[in-house]
Structure formats: structure tokens, C-alpha cells
PDB file of N, CA and C in Angstrom:
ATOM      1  N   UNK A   1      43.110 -18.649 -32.832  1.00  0.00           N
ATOM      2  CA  UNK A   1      42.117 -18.960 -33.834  1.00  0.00           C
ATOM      3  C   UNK A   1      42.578 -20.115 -34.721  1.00  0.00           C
ATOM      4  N   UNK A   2      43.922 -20.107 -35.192  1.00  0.00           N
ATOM      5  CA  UNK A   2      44.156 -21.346 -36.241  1.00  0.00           C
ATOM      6  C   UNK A   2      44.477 -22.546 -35.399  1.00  0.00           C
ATOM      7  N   UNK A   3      44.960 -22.404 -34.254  1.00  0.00           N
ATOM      8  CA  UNK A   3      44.307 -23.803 -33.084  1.00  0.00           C
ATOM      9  C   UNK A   3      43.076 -24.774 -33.242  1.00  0.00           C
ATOM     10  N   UNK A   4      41.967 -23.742 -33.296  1.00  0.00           N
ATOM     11  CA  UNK A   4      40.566 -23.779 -33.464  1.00  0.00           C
ATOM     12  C   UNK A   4      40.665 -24.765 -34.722  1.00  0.00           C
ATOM     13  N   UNK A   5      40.680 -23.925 -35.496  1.00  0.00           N
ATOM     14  CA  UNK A   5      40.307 -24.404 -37.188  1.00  0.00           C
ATOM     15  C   UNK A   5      41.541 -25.403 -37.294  1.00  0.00           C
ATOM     16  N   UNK A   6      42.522 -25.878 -36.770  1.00  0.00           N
ATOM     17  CA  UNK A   6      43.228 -27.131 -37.067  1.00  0.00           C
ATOM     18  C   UNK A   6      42.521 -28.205 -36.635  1.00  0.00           C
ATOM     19  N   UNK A   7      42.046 -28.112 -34.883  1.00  0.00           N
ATOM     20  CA  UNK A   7      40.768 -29.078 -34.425  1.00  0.00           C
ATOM     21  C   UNK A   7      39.509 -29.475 -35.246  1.00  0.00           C
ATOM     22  N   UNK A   8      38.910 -28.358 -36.436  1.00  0.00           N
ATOM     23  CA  UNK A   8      37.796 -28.981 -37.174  1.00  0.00           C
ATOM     24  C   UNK A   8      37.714 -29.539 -37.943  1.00  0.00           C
ATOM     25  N   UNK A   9      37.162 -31.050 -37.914  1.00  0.00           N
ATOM     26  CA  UNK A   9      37.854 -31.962 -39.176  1.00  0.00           C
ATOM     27  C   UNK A   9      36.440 -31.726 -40.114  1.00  0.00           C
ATOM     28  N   UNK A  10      35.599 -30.639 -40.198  1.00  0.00           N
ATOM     29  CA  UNK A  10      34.593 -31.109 -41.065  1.00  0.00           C
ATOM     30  C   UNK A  10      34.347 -29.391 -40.992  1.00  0.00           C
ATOM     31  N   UNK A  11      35.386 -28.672 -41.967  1.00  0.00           N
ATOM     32  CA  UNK A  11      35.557 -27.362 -42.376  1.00  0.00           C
ATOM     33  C   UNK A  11      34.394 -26.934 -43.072  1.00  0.00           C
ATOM     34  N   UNK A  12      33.810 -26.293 -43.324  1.00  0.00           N
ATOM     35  CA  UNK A  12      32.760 -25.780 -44.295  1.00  0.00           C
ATOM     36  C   UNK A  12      33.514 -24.546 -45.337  1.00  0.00           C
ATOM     37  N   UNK A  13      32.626 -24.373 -46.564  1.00  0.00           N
ATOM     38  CA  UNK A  13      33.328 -23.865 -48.247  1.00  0.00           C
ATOM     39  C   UNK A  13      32.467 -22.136 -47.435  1.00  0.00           C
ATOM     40  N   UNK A  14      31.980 -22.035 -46.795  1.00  0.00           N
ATOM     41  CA  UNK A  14      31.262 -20.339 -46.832  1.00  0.00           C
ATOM     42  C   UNK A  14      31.840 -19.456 -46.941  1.00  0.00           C
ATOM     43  N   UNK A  15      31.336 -18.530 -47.954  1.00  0.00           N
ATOM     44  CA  UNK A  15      32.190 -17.139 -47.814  1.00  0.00           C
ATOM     45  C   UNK A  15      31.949 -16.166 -46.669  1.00  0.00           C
ATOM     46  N   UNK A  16      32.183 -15.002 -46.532  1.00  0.00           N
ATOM     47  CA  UNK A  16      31.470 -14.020 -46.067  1.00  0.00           C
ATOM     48  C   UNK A  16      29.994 -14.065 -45.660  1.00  0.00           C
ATOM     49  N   UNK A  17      29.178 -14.553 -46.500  1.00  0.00           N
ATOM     50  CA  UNK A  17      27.968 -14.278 -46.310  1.00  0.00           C
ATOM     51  C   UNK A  17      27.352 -15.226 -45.216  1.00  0.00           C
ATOM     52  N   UNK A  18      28.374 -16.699 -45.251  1.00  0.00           N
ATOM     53  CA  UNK A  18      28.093 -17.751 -44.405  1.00  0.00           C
ATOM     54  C   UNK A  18      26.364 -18.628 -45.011  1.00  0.00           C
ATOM     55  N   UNK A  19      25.855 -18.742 -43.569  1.00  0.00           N
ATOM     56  CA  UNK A  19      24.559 -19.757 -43.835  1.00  0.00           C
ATOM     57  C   UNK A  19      23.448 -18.854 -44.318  1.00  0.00           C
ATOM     58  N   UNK A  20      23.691 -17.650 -43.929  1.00  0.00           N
ATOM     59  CA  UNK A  20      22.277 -16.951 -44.366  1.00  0.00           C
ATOM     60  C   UNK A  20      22.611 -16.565 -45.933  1.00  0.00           C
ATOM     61  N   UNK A  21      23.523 -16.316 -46.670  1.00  0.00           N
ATOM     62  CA  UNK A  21      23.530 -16.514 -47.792  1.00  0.00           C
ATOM     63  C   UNK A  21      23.119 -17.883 -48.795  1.00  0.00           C
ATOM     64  N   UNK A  22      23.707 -19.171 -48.066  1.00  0.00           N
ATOM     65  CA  UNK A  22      23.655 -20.142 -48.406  1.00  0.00           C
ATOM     66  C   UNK A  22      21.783 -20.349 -48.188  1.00  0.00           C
ATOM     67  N   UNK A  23      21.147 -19.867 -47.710  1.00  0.00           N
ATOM     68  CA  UNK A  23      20.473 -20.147 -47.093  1.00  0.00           C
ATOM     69  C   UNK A  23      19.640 -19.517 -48.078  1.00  0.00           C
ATOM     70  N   UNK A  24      19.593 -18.105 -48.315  1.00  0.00           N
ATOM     71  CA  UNK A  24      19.055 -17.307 -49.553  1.00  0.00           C
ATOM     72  C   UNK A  24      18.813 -17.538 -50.738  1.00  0.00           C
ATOM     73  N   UNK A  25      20.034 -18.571 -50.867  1.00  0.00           N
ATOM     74  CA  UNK A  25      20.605 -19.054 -52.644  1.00  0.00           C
ATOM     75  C   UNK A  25      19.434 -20.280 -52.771  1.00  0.00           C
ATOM     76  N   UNK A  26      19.311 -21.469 -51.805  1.00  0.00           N
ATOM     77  CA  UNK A  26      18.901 -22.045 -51.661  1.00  0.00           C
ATOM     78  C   UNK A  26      17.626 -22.063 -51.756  1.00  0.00           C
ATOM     79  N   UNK A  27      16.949 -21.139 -51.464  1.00  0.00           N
ATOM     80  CA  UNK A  27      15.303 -20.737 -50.975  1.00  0.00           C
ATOM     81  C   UNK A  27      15.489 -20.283 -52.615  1.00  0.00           C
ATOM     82  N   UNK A  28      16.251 -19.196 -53.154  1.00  0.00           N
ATOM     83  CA  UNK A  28      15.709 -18.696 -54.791  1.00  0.00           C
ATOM     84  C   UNK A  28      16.011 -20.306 -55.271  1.00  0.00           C
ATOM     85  N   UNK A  29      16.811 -20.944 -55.415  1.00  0.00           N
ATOM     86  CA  UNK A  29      16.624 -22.036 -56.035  1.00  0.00           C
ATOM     87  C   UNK A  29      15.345 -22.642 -56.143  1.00  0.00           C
ATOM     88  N   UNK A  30      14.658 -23.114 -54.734  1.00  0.00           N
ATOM     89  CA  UNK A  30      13.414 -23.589 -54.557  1.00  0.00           C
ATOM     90  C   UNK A  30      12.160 -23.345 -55.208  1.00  0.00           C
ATOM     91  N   UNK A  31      12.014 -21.701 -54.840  1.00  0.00           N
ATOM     92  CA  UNK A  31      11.473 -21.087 -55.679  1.00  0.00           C
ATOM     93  C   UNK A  31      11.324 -21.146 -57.208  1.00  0.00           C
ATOM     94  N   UNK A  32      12.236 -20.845 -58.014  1.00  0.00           N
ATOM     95  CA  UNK A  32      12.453 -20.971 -59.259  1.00  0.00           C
ATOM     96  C   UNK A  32      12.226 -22.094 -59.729  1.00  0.00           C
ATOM     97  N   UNK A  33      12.583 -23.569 -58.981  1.00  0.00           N
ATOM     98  CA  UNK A  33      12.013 -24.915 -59.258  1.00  0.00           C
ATOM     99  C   UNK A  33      10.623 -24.799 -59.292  1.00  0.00           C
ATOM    100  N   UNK A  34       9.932 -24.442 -58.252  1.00  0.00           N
ATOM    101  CA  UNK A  34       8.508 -24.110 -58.155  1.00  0.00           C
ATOM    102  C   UNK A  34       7.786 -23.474 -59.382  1.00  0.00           C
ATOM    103  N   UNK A  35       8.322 -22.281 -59.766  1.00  0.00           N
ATOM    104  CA  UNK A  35       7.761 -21.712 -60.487  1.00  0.00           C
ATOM    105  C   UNK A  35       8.159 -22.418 -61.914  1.00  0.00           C
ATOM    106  N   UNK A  36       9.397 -23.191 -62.874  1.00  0.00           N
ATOM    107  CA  UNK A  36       9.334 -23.744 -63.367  1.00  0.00           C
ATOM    108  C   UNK A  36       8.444 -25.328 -63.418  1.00  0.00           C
ATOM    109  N   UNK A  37       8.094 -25.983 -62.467  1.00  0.00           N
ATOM    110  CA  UNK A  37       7.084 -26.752 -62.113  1.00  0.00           C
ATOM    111  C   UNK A  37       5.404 -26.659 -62.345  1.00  0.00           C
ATOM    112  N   UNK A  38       5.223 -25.047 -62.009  1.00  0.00           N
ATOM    113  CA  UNK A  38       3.971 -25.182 -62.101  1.00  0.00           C
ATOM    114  C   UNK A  38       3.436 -24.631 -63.705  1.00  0.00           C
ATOM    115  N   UNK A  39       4.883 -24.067 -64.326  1.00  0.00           N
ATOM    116  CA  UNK A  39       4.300 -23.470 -65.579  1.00  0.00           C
ATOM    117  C   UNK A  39       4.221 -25.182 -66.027  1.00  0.00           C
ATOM    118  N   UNK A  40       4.570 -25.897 -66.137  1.00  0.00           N
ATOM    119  CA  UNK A  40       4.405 -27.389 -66.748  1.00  0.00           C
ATOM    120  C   UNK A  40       3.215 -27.561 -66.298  1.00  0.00           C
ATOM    121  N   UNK A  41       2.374 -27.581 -65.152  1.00  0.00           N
ATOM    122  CA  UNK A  41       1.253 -28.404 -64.909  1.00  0.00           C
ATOM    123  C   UNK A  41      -0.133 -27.202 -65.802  1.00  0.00           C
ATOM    124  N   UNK A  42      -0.953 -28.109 -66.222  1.00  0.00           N
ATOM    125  CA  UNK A  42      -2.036 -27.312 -66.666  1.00  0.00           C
ATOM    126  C   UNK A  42      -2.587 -25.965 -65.962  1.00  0.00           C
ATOM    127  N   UNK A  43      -3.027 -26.374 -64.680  1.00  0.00           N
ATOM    128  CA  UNK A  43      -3.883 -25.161 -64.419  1.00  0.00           C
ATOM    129  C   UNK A  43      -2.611 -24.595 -63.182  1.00  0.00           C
ATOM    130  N   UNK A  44      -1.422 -23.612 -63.290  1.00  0.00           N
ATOM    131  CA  UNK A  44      -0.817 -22.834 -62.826  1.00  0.00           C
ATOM    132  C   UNK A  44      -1.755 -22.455 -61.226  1.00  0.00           C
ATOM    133  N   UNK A  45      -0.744 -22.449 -60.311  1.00  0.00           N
ATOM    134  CA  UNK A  45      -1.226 -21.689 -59.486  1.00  0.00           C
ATOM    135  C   UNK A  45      -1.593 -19.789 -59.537  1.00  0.00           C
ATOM    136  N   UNK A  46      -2.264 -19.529 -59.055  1.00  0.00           N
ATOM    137  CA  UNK A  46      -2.874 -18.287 -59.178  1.00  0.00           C
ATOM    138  C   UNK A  46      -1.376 -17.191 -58.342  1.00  0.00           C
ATOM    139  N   UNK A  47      -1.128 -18.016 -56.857  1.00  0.00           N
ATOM    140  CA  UNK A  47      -0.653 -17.072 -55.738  1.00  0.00           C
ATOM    141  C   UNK A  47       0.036 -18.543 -55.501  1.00  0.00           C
ATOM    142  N   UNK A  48       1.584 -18.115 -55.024  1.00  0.00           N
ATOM    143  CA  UNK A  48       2.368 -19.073 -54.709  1.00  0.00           C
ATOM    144  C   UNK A  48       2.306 -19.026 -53.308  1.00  0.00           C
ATOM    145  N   UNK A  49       2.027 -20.476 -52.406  1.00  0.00           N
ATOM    146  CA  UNK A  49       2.405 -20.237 -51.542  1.00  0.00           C
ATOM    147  C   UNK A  49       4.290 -19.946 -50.857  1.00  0.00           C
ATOM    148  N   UNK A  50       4.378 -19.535 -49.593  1.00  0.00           N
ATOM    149  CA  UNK A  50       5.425 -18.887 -49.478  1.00  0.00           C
ATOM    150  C   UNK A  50       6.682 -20.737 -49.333  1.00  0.00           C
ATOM    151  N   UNK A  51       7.635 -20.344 -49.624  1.00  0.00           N
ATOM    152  CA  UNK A  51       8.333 -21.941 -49.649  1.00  0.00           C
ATOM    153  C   UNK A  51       8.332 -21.925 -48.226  1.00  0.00           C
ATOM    154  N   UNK A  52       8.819 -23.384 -47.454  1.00  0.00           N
ATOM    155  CA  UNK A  52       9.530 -23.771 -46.573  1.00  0.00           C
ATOM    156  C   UNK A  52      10.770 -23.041 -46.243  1.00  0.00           C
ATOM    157  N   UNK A  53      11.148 -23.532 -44.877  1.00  0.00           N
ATOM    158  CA  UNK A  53      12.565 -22.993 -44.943  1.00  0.00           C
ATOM    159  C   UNK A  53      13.198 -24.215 -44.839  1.00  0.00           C
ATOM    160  N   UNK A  54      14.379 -23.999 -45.242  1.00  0.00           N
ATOM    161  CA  UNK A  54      15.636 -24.676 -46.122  1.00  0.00           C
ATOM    162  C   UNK A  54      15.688 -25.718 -44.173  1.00  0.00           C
ATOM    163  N   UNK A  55      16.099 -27.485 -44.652  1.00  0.00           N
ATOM    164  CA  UNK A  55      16.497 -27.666 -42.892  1.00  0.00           C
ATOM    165  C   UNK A  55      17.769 -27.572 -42.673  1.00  0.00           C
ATOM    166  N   UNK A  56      18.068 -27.584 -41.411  1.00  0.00           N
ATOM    167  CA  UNK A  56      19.074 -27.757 -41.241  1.00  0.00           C
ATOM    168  C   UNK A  56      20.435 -28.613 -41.632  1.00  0.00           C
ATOM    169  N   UNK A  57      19.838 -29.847 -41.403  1.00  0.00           N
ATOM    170  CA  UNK A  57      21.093 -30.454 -42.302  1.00  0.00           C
ATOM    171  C   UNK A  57      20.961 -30.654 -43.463  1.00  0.00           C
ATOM    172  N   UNK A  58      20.122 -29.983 -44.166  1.00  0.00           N
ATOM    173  CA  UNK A  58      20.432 -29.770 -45.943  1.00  0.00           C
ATOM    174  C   UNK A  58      21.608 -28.327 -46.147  1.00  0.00           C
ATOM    175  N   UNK A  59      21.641 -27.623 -45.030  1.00  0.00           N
ATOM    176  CA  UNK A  59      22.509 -26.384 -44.945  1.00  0.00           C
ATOM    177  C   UNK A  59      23.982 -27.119 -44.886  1.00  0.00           C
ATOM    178  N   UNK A  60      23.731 -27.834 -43.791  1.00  0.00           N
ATOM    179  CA  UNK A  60      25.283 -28.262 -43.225  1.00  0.00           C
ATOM    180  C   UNK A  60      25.564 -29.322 -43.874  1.00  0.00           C
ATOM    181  N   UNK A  61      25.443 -29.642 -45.070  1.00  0.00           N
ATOM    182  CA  UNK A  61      25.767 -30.905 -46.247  1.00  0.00           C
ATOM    183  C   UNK A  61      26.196 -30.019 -47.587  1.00  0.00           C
ATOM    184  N   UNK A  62      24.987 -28.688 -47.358  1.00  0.00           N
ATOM    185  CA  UNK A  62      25.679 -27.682 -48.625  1.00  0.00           C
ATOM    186  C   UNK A  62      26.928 -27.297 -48.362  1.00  0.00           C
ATOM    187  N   UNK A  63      27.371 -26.680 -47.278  1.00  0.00           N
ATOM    188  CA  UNK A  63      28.058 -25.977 -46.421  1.00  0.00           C
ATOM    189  C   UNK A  63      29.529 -26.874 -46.526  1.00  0.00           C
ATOM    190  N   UNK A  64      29.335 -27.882 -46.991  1.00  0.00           N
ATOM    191  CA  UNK A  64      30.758 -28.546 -46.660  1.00  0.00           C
ATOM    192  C   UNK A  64      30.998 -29.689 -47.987  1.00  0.00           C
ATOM    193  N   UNK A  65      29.681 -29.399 -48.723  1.00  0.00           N
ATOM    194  CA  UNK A  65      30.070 -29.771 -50.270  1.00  0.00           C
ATOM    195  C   UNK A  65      30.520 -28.440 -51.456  1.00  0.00           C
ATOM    196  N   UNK A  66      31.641 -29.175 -52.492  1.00  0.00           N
ATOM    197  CA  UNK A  66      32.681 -28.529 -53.323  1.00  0.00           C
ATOM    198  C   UNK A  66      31.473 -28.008 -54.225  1.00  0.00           C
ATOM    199  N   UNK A  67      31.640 -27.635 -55.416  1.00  0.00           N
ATOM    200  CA  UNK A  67      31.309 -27.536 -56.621  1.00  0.00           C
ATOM    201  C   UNK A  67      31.273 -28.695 -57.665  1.00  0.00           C
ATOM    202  N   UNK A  68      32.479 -29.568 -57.281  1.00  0.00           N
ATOM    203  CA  UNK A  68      32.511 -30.860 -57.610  1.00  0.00           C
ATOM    204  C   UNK A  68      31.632 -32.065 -57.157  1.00  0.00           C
ATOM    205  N   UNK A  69      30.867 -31.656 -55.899  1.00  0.00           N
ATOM    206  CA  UNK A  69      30.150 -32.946 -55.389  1.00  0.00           C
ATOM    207  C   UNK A  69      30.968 -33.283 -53.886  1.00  0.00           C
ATOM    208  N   UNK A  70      32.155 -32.878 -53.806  1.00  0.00           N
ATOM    209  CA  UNK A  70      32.921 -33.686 -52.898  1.00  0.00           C
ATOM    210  C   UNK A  70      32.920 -32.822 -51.613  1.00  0.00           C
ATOM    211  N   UNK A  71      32.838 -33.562 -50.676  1.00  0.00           N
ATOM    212  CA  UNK A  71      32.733 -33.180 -49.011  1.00  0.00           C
ATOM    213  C   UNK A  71      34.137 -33.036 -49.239  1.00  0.00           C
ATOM    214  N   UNK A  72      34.492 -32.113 -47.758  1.00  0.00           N
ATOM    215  CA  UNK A  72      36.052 -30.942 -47.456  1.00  0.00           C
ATOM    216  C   UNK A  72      36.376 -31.923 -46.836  1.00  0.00           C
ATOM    217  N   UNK A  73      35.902 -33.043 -46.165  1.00  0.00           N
ATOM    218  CA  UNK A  73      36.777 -33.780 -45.537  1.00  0.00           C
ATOM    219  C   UNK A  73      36.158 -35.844 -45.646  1.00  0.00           C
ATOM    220  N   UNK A  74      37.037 -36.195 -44.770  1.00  0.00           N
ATOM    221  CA  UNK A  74      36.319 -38.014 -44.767  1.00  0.00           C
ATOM    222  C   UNK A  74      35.329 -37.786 -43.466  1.00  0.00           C
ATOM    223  N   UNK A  75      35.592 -36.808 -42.767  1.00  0.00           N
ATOM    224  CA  UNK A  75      34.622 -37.174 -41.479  1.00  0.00           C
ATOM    225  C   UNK A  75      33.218 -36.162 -42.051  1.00  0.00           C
ATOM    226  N   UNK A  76      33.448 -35.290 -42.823  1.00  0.00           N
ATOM    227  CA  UNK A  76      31.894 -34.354 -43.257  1.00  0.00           C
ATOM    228  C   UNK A  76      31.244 -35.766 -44.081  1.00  0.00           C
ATOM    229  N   UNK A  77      32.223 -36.327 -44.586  1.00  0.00           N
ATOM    230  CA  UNK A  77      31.544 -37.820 -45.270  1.00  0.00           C
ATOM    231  C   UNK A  77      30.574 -38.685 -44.867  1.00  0.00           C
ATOM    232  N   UNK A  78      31.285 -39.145 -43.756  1.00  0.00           N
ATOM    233  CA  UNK A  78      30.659 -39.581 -43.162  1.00  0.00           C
ATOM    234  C   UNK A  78      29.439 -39.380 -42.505  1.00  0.00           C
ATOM    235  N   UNK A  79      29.582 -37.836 -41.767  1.00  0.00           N
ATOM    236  CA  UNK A  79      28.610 -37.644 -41.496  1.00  0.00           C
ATOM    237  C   UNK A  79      27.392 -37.428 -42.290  1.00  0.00           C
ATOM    238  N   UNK A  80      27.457 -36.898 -43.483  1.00  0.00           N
ATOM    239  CA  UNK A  80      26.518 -36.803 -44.874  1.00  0.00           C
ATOM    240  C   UNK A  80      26.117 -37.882 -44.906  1.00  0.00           C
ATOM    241  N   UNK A  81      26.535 -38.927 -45.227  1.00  0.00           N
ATOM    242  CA  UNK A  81      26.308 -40.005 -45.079  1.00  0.00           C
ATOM    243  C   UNK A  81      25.304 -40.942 -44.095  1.00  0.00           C
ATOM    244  N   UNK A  82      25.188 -40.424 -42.862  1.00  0.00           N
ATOM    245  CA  UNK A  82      24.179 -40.634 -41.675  1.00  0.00           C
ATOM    246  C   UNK A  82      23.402 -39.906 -42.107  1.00  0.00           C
ATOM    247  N   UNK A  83      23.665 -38.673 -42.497  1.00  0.00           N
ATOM    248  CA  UNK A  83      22.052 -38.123 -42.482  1.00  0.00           C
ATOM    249  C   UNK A  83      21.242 -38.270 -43.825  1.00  0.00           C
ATOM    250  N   UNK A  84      22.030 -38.874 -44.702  1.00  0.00           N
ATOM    251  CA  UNK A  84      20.652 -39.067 -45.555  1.00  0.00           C
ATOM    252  C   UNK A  84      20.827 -40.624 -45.375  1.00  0.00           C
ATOM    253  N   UNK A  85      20.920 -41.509 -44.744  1.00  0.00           N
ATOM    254  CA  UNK A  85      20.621 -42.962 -43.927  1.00  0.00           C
ATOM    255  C   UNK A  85      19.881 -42.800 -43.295  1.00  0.00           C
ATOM    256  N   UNK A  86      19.777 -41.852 -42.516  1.00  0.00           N
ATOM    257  CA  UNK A  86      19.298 -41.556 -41.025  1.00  0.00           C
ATOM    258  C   UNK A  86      17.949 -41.098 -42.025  1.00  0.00           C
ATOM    259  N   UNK A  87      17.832 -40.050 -42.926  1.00  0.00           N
ATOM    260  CA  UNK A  87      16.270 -39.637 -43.502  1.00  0.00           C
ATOM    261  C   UNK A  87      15.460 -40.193 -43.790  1.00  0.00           C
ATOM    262  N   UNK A  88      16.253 -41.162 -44.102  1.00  0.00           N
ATOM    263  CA  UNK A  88      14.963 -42.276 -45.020  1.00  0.00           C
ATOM    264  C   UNK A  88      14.120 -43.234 -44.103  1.00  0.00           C
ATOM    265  N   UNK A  89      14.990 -43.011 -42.787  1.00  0.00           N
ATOM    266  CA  UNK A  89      14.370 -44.188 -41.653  1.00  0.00           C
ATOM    267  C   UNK A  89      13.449 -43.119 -40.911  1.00  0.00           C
ATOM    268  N   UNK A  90      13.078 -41.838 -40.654  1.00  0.00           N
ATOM    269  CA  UNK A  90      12.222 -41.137 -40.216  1.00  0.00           C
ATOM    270  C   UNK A  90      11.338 -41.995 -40.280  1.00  0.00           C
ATOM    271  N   UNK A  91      10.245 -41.202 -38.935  1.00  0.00           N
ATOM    272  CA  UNK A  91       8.501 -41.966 -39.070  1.00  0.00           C
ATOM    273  C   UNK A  91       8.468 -39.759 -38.747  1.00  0.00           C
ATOM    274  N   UNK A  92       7.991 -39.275 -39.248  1.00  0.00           N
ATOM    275  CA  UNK A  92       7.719 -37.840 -39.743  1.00  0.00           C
ATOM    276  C   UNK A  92       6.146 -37.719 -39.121  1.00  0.00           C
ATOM    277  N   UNK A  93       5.358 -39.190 -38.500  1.00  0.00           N
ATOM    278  CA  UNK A  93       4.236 -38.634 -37.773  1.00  0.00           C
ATOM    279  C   UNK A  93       4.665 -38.366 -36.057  1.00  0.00           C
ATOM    280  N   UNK A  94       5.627 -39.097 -35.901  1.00  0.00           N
ATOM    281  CA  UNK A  94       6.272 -39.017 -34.412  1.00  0.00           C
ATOM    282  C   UNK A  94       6.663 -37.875 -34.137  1.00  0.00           C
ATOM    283  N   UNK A  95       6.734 -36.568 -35.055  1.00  0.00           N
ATOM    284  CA  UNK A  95       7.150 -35.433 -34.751  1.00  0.00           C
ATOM    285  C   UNK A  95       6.373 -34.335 -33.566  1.00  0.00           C
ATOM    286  N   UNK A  96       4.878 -35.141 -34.130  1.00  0.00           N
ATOM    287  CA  UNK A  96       3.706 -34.838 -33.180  1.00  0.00           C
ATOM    288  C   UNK A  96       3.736 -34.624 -31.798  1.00  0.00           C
ATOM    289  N   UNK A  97       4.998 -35.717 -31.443  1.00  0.00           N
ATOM    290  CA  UNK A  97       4.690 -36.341 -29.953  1.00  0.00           C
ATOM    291  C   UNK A  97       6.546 -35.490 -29.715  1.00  0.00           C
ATOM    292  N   UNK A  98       7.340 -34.774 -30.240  1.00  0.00           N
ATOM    293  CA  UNK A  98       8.133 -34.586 -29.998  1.00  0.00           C
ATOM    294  C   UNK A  98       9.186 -35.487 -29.976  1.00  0.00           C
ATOM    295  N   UNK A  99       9.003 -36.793 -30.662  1.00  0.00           N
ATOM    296  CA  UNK A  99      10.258 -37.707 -30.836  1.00  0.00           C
ATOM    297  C   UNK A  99      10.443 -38.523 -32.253  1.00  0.00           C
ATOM    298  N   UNK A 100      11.496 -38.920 -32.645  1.00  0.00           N
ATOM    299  CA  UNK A 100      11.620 -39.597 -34.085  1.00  0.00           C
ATOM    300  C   UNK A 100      12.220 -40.694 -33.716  1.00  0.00           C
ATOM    301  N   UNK A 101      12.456 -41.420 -34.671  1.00  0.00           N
ATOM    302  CA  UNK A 101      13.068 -42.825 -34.387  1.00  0.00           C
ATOM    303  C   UNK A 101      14.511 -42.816 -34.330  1.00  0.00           C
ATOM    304  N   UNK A 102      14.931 -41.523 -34.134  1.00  0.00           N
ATOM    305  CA  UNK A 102      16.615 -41.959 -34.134  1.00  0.00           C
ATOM    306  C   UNK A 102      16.466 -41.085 -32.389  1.00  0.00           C
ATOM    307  N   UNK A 103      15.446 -41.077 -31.677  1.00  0.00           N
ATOM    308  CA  UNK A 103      15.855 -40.839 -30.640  1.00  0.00           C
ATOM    309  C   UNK A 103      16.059 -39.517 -30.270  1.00  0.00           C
ATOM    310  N   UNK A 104      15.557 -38.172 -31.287  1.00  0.00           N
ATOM    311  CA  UNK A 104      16.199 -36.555 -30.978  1.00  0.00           C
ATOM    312  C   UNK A 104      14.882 -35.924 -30.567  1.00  0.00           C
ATOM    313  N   UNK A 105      14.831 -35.238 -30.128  1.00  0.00           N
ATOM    314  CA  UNK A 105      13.341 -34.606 -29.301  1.00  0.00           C
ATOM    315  C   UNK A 105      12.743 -34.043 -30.232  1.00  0.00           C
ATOM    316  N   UNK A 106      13.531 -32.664 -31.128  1.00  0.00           N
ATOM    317  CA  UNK A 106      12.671 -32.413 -32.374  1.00  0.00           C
ATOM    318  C   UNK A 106      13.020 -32.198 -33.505  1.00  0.00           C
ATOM    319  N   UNK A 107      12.645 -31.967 -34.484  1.00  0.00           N
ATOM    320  CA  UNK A 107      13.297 -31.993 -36.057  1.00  0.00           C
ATOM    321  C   UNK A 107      14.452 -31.279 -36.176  1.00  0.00           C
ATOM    322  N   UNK A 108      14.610 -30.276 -35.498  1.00  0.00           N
ATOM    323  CA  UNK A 108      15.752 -29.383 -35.388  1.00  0.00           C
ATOM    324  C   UNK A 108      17.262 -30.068 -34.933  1.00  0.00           C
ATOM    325  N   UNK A 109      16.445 -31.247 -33.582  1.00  0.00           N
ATOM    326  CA  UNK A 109      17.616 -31.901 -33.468  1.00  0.00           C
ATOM    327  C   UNK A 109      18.105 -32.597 -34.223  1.00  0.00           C
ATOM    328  N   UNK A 110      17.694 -33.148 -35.684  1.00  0.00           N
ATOM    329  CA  UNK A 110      18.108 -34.218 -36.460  1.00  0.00           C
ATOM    330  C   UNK A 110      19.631 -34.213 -36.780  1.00  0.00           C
ATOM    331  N   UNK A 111      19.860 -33.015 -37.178  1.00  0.00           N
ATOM    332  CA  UNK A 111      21.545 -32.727 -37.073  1.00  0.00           C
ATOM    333  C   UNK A 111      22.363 -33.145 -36.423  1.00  0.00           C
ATOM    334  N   UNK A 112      22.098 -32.582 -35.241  1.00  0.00           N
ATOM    335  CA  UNK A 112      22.719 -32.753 -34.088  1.00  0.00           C
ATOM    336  C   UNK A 112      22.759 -34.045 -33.511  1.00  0.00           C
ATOM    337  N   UNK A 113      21.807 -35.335 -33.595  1.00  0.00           N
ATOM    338  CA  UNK A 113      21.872 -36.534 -33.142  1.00  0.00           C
ATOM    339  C   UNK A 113      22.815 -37.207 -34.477  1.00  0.00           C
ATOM    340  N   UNK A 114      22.805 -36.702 -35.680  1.00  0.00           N
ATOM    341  CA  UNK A 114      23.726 -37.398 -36.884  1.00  0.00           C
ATOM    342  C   UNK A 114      25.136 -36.969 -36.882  1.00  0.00           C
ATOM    343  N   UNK A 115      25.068 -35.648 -35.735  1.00  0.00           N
ATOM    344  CA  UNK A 115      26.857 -35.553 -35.372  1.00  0.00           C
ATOM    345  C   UNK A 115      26.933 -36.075 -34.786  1.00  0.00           C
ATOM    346  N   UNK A 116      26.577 -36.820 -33.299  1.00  0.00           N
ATOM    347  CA  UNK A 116      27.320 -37.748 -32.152  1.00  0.00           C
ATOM    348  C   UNK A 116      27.646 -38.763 -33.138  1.00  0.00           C
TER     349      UNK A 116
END
């Protein structure tokens, strides 16, 4: 096992609970933004709709950022780094057709084409 984890240069901070905690924390965050949001706008929603779920590489950017801001390593850097480069160049109607402009079949893959 510590073979393993010497090979990963882009460690993640999770406790126990891992992504589905991270994942939990994240969604009440959302939420609570929401609901602080709409008490500001005049006419409040009645019935919230239900949030999104959290994507993927917003998990695996939490997942390997400190408390301080700082990625566990130079290569999680980097890769953070592609993917919010890589976000801003989306065309988000191409999703339609099963492809984006960085070339990954579907949104799910976005991760995964910003690790190669």
C-alpha cells in the first residue's frame, strides 16, 4: 500500500468520509448560498428547486486543496490549473452531440481529458 501512495503525486486532504462527504458539504453549501440569495431578491421563491450535483472536477480540485488555498502538490497544480483553462474554453451547446472542444465524449469526461 505505501508503494501505491509514494507513486501519487497529486494526494488528496479526505478524511474518512472521502468524496461523498465532500460532496455533502458542498451541496449544503450550495444550498445555503441559494437560500441566502433568494431572501435578497424581492419576490422569494415559494419551493426551491432541488440543486445540481456538485461536478466532478470541482470535487477533485476540493479534494486536493488545503484550508489555506494551496494544492498538496505542483502536479494537482497544474492540473487545477487546466481545468479551470480548460472551463472557460467549453462550447456547453456541443454537449448535445456528445462532444466538447477539448475533444472528451461527455461532461463527465472533462476530468479525465484535464488529467492526460
Amino acid at each position: 500500500m505505501q508503494e501505491i501512495q509514494k507513486n501519487n503525486d497529486c494526494p488528496h486532504l479526505l478524511s474518512r468520509g472521502g468524496y461523498d462527504l465532500l460532496e455533502k458539504k458542498l451541496l449544503d453549501e450550495k444550498i445555503k448560498k441559494r437560500q441566502r440569495d433568494a431572501l435578497m431578491t424581492e419576490n422569494p421563491p415559494l419551493i426551491e428547486d432541488p440543486s445540481s450535483p456538485i461536478k466532478r472536477h470541482v470535487k477533485w480540485k476540493m479534494a486536493r486543496t488545503n484550508r489555506y488555498g494551496k494544492m498538496t502538490s505542483e502536479a494537482a497544480r497544474k492540473i487545477a490549473d487546466k481545468i479551470v483553462s480548460s472551463n472557460f474554453n467549453l462550447d456547453y451547446n456541443n454537449f448535445n452531440f456528445g462532444l466538447n472542444v477539448t475533444g472528451c465524449f461527455t461532461y463527465n469526461d472533462y476530468l479525465l481529458c484535464c488529467l492526460q
